[in-house]
N, C-alpha and C. Protein backbone atom coordinates (compact mmCIF):
# COMPACT_ATOMS: atom_id res chain seq x y z
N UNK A 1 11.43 16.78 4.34
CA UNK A 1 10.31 16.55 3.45
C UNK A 1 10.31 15.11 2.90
N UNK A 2 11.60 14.85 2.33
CA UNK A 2 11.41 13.09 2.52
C UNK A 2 11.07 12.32 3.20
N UNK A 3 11.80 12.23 4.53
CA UNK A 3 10.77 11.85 5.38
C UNK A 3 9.05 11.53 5.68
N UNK A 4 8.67 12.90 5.54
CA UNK A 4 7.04 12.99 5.59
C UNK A 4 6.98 11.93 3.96
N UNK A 5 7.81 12.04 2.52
CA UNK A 5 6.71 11.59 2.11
C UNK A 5 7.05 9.79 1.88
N UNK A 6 8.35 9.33 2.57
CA UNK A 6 8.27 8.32 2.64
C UNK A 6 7.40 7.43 4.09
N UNK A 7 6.75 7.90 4.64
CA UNK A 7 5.93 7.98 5.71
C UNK A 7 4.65 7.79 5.89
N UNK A 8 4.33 8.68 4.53
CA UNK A 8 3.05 8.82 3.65
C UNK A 8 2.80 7.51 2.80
N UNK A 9 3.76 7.24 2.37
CA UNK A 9 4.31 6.30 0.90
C UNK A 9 3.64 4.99 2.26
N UNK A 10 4.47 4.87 3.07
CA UNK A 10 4.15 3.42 3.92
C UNK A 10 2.91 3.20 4.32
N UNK A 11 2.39 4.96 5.08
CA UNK A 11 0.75 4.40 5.36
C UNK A 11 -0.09 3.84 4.13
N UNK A 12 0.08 4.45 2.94
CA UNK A 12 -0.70 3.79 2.02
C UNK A 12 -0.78 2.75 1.68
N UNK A 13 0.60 1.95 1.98
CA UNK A 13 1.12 0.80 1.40
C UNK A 13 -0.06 -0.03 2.66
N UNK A 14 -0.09 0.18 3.70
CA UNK A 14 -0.71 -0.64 4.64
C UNK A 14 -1.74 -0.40 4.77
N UNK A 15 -2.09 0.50 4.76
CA UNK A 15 -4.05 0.83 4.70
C UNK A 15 -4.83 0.12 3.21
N UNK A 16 -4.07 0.30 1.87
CA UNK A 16 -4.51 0.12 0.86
C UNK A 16 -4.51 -1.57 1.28
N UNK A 17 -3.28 -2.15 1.64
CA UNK A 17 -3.59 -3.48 1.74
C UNK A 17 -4.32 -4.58 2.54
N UNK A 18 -4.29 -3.62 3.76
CA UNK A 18 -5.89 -3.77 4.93
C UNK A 18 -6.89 -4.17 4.32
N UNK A 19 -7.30 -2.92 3.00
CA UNK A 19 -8.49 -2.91 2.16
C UNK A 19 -8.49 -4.41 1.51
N UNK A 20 -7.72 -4.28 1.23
CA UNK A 20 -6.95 -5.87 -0.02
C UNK A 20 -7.62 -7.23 0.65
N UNK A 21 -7.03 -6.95 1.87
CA UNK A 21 -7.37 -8.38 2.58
C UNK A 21 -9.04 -8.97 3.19
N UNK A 22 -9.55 -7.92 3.54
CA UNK A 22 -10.89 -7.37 3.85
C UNK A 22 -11.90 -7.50 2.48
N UNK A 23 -11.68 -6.92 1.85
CA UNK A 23 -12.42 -6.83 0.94
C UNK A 23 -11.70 -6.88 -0.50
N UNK A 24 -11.17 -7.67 -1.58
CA UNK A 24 -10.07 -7.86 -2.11
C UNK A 24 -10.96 -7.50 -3.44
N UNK A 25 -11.75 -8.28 -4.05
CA UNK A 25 -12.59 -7.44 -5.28
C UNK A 25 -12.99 -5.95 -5.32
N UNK A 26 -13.71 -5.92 -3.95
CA UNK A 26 -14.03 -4.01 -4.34
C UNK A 26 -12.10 -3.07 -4.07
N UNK A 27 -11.72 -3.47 -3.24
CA UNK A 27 -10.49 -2.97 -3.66
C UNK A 27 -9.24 -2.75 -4.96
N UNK A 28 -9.76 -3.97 -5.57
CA UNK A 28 -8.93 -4.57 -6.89
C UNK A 28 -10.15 -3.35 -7.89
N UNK A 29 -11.25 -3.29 -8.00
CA UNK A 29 -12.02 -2.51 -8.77
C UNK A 29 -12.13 -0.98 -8.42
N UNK A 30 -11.44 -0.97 -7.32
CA UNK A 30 -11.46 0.67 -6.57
C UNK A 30 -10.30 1.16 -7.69
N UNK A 31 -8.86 0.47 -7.71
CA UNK A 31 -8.00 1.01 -8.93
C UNK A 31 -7.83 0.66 -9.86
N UNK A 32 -9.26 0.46 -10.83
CA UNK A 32 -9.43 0.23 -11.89
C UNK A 32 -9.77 1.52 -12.77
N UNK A 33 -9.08 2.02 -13.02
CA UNK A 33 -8.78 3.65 -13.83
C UNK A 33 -7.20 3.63 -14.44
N UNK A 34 -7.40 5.13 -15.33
CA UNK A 34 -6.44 4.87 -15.93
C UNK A 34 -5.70 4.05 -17.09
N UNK A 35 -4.76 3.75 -17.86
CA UNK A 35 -4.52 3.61 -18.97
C UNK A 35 -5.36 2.07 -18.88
N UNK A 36 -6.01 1.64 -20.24
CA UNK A 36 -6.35 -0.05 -20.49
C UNK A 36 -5.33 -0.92 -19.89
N UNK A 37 -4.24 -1.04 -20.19
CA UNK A 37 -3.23 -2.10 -19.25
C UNK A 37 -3.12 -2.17 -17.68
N UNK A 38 -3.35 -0.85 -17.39
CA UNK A 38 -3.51 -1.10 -15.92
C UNK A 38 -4.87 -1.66 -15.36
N UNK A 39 -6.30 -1.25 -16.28
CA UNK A 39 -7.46 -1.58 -15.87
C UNK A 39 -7.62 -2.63 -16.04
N UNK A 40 -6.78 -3.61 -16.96
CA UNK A 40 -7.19 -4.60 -17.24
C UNK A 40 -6.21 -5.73 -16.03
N UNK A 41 -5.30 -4.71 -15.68
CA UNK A 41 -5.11 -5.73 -14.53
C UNK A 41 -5.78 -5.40 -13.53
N UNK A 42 -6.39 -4.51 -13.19
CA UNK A 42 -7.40 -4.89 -11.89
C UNK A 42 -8.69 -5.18 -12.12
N UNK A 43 -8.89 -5.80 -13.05
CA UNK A 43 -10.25 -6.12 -13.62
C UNK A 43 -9.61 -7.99 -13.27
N UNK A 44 -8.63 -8.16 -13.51
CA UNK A 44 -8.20 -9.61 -13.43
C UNK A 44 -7.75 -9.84 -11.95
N UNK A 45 -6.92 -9.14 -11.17
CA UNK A 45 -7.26 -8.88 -10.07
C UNK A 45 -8.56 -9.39 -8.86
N UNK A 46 -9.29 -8.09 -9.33
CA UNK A 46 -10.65 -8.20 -9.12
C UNK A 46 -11.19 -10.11 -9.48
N UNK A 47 -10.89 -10.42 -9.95
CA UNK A 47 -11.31 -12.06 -10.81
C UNK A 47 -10.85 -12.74 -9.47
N UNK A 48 -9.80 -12.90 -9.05
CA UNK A 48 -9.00 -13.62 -7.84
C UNK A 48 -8.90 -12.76 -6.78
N UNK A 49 -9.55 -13.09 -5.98
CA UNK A 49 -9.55 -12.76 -4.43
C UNK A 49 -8.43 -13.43 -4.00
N UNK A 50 -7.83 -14.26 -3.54
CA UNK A 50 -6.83 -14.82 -2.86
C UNK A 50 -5.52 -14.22 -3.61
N UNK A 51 -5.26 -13.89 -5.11
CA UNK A 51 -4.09 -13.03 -5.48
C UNK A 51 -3.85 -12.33 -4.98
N UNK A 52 -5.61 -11.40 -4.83
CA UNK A 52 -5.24 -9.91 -4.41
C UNK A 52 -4.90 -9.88 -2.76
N UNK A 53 -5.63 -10.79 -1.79
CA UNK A 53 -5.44 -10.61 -0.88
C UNK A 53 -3.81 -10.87 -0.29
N UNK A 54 -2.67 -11.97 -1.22
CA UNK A 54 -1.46 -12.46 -1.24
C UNK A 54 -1.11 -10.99 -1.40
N UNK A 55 -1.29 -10.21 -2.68
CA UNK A 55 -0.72 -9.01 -2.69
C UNK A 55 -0.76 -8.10 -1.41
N UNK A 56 -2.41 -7.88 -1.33
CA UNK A 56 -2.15 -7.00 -0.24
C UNK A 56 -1.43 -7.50 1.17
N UNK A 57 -1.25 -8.31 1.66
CA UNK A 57 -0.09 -8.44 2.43
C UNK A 57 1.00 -8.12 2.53
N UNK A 58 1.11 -8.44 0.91
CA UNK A 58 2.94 -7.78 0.81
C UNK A 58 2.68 -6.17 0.65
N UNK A 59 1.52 -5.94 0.14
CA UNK A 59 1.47 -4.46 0.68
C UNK A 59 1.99 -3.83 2.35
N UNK A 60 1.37 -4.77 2.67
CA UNK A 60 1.46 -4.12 4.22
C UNK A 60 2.34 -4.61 4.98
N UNK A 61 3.26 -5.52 4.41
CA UNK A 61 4.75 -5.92 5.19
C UNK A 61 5.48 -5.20 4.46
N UNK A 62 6.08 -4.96 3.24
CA UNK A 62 6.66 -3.66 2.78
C UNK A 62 6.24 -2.54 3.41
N UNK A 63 4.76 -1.94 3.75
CA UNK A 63 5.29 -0.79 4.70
C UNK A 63 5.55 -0.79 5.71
N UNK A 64 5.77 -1.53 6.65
CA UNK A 64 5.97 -2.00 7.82
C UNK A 64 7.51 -2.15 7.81
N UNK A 65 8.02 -2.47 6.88
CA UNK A 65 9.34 -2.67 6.75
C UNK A 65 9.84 -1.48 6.49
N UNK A 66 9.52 -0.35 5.43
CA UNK A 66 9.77 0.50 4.94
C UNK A 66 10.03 2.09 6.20
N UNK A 67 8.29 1.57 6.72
CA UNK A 67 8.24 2.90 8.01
C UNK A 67 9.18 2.50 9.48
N UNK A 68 9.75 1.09 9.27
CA UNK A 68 10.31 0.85 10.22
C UNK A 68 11.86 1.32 10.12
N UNK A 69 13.03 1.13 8.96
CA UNK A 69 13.52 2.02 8.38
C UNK A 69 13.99 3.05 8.12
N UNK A 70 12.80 3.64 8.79
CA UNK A 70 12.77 5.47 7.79
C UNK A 70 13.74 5.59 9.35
N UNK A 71 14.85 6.98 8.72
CA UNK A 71 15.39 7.30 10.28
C UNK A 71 14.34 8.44 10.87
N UNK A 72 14.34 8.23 12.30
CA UNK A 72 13.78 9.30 12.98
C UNK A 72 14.40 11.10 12.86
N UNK A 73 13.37 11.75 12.77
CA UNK A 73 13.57 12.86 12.42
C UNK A 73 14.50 13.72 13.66
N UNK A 74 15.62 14.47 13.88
CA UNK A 74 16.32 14.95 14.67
C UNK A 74 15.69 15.89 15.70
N UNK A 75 15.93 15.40 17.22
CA UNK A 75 15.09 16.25 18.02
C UNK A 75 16.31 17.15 18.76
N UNK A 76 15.48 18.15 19.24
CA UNK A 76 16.17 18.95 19.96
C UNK A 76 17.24 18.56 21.30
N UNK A 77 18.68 18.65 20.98
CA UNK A 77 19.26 18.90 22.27
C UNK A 77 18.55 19.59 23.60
N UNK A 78 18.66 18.55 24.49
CA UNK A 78 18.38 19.62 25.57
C UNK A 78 19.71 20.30 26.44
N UNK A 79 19.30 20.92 27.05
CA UNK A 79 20.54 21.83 27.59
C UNK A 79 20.79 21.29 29.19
């Protein structure tokens, strides 16, 4: 089960930061919810495109690094 959810954990990390790089304001305003300190950083975020897009990179080399990593799940002996 770890596995699956560190797996999970990486696709997000790289899809979310796809978004980042592509489109870096509507992404930075997509996770703008949640407590005032966090909204107010993606409201500032959102302000700088080139931050967010720096971030999302490291989004998506951390999962890349992360899913690369993960050990493979144990397959069956064959006989």
């Amino acid at each position: 089960m770890a596995l699956h959810l560190k797996h999970i954990t990486a696709i997000v990390l790289v899809g979310d930061g796809l978004l980042a790089l592509i489109n870096p304001e509507r992404d930075a305003l997509a996770w703008r919810m949640g407590p005032e300190p966090f909204r107010s950083l993606m409201s500032y975020m959102a302000k700088r495109p080139a931050l967010t897009r720096w971030v999302g990179a490291t989004q998506i080399a951390v999962g890349i690094w992360w899913a690369l990593r993960e050990e493979p799940a144990a397959s069956p002996r064959k006989a």
